[in-house]
PDB file of N, CA and C in Angstrom:
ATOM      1  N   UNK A   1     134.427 197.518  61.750  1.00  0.00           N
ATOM      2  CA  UNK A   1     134.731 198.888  61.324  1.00  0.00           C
ATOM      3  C   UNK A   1     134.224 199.879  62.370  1.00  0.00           C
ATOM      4  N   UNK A   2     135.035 200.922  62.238  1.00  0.00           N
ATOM      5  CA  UNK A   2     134.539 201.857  63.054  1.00  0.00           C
ATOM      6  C   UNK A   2     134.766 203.260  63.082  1.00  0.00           C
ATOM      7  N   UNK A   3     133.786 203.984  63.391  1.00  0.00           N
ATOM      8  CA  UNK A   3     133.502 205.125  63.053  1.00  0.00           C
ATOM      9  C   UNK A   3     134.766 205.982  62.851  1.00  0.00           C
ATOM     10  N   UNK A   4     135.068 206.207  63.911  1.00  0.00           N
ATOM     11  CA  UNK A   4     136.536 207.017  64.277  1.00  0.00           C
ATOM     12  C   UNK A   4     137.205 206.646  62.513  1.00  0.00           C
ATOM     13  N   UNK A   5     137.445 205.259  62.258  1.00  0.00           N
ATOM     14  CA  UNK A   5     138.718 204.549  61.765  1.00  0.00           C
ATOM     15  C   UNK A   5     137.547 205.191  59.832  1.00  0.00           C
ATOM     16  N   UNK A   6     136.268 204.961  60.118  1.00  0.00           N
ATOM     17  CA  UNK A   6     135.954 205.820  58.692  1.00  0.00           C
ATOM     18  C   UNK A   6     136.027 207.070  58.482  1.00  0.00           C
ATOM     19  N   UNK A   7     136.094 207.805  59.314  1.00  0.00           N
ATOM     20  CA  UNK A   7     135.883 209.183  59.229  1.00  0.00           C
ATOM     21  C   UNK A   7     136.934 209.431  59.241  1.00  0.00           C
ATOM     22  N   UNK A   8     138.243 209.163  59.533  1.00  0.00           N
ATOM     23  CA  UNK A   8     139.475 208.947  59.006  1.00  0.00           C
ATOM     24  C   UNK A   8     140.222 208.457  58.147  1.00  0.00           C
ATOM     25  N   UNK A   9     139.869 207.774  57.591  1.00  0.00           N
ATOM     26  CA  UNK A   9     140.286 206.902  56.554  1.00  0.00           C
ATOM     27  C   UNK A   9     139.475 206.909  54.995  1.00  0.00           C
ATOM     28  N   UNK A  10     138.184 206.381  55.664  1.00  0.00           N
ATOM     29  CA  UNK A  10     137.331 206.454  54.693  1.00  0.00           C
ATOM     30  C   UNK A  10     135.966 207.897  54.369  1.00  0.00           C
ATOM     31  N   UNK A  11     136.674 208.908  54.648  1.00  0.00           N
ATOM     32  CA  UNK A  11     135.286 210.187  54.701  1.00  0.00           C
ATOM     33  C   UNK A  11     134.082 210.323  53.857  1.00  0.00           C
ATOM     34  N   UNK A  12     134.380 209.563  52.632  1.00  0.00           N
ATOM     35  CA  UNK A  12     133.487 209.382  51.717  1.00  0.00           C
ATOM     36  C   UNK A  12     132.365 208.069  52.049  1.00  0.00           C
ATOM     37  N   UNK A  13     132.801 207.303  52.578  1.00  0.00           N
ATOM     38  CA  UNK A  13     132.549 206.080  53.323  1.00  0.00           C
ATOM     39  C   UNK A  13     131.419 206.826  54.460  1.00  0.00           C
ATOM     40  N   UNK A  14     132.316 207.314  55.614  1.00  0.00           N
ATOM     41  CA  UNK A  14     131.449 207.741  56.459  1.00  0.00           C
ATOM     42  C   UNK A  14     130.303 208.483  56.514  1.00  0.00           C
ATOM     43  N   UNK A  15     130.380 209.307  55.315  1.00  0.00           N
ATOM     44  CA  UNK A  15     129.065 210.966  55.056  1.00  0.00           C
ATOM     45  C   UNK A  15     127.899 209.688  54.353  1.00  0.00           C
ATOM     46  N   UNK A  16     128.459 208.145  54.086  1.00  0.00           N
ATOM     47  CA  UNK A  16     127.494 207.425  52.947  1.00  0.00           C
ATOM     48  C   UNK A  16     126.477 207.048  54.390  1.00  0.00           C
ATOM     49  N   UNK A  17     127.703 206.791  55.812  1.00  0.00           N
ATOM     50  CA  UNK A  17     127.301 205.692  56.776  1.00  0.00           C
ATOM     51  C   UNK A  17     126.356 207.497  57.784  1.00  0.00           C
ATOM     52  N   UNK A  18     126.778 208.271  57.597  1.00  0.00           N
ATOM     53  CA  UNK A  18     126.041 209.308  58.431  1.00  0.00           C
ATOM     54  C   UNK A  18     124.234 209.318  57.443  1.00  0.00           C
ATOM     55  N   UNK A  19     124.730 209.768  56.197  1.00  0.00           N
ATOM     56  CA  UNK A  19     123.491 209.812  55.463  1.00  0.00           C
ATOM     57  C   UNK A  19     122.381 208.601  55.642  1.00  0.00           C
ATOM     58  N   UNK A  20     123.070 207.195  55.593  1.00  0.00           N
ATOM     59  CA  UNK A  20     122.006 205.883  55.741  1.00  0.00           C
ATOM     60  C   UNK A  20     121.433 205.939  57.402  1.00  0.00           C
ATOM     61  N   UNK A  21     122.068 206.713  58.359  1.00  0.00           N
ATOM     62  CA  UNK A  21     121.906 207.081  59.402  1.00  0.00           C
ATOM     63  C   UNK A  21     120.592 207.442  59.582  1.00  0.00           C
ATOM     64  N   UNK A  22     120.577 208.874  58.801  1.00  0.00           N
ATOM     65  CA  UNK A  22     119.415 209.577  58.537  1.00  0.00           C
ATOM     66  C   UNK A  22     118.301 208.643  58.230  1.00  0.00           C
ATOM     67  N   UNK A  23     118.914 208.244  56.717  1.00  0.00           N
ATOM     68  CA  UNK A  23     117.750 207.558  56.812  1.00  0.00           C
ATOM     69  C   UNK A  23     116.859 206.313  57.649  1.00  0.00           C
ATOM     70  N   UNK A  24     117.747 206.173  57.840  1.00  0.00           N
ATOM     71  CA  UNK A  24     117.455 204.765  58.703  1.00  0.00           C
ATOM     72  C   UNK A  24     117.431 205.086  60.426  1.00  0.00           C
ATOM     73  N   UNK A  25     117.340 205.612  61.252  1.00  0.00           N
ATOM     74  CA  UNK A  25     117.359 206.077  62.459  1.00  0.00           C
ATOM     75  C   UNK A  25     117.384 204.712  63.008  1.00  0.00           C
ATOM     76  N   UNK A  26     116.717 203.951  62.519  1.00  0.00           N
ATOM     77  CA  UNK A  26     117.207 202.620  63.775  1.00  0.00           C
ATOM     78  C   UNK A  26     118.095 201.985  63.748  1.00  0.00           C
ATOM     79  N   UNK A  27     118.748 201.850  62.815  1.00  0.00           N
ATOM     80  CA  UNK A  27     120.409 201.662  62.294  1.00  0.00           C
ATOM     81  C   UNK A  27     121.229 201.566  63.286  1.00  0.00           C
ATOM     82  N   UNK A  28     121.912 200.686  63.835  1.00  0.00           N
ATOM     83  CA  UNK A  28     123.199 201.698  64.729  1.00  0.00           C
ATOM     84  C   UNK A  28     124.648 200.877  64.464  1.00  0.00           C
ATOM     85  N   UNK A  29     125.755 201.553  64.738  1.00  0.00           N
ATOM     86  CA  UNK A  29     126.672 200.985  64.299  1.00  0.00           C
ATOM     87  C   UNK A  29     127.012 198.937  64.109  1.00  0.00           C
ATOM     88  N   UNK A  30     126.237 198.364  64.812  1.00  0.00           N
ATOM     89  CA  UNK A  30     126.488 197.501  64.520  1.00  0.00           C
ATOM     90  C   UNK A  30     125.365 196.241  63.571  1.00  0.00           C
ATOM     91  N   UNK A  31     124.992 197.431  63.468  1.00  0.00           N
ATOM     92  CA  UNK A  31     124.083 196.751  61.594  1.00  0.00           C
ATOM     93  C   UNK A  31     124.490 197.052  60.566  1.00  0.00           C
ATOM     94  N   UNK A  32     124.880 198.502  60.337  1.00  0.00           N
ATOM     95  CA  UNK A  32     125.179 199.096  59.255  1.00  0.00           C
ATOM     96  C   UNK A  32     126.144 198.604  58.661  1.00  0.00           C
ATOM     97  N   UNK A  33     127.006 197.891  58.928  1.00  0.00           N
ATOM     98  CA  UNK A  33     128.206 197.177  58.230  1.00  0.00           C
ATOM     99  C   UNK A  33     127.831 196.240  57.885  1.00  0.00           C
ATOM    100  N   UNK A  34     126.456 195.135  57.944  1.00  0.00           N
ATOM    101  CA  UNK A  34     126.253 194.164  57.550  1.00  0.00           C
ATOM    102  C   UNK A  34     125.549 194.305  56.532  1.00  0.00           C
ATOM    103  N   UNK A  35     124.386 195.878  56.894  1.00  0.00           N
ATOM    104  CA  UNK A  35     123.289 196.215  55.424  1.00  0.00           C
ATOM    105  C   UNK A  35     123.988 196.665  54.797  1.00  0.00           C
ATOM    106  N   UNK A  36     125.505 197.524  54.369  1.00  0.00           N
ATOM    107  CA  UNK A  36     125.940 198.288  53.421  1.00  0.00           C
ATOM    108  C   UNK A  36     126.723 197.465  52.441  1.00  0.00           C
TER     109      UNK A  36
END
């Protein structure tokens, strides 16, 4: 998955993947699809 393709598609999806962002700062796109 990818960003572009959530924030397009899925926006509700993405503000979940920006917010766990926050929280999580060490997060980066290629974890977050495995923790969510």
């Amino acid at each position: 998955m990818r960003r572009a393709f959530l924030k397009e598609h899925l926006p509700i999806e993405y503000g979940r993947v920006l917010l766990s962002e926050q929280l999580f700062p060490h997060l980066r796109d290629r974890d977050w699809d495995v923790v969510t």
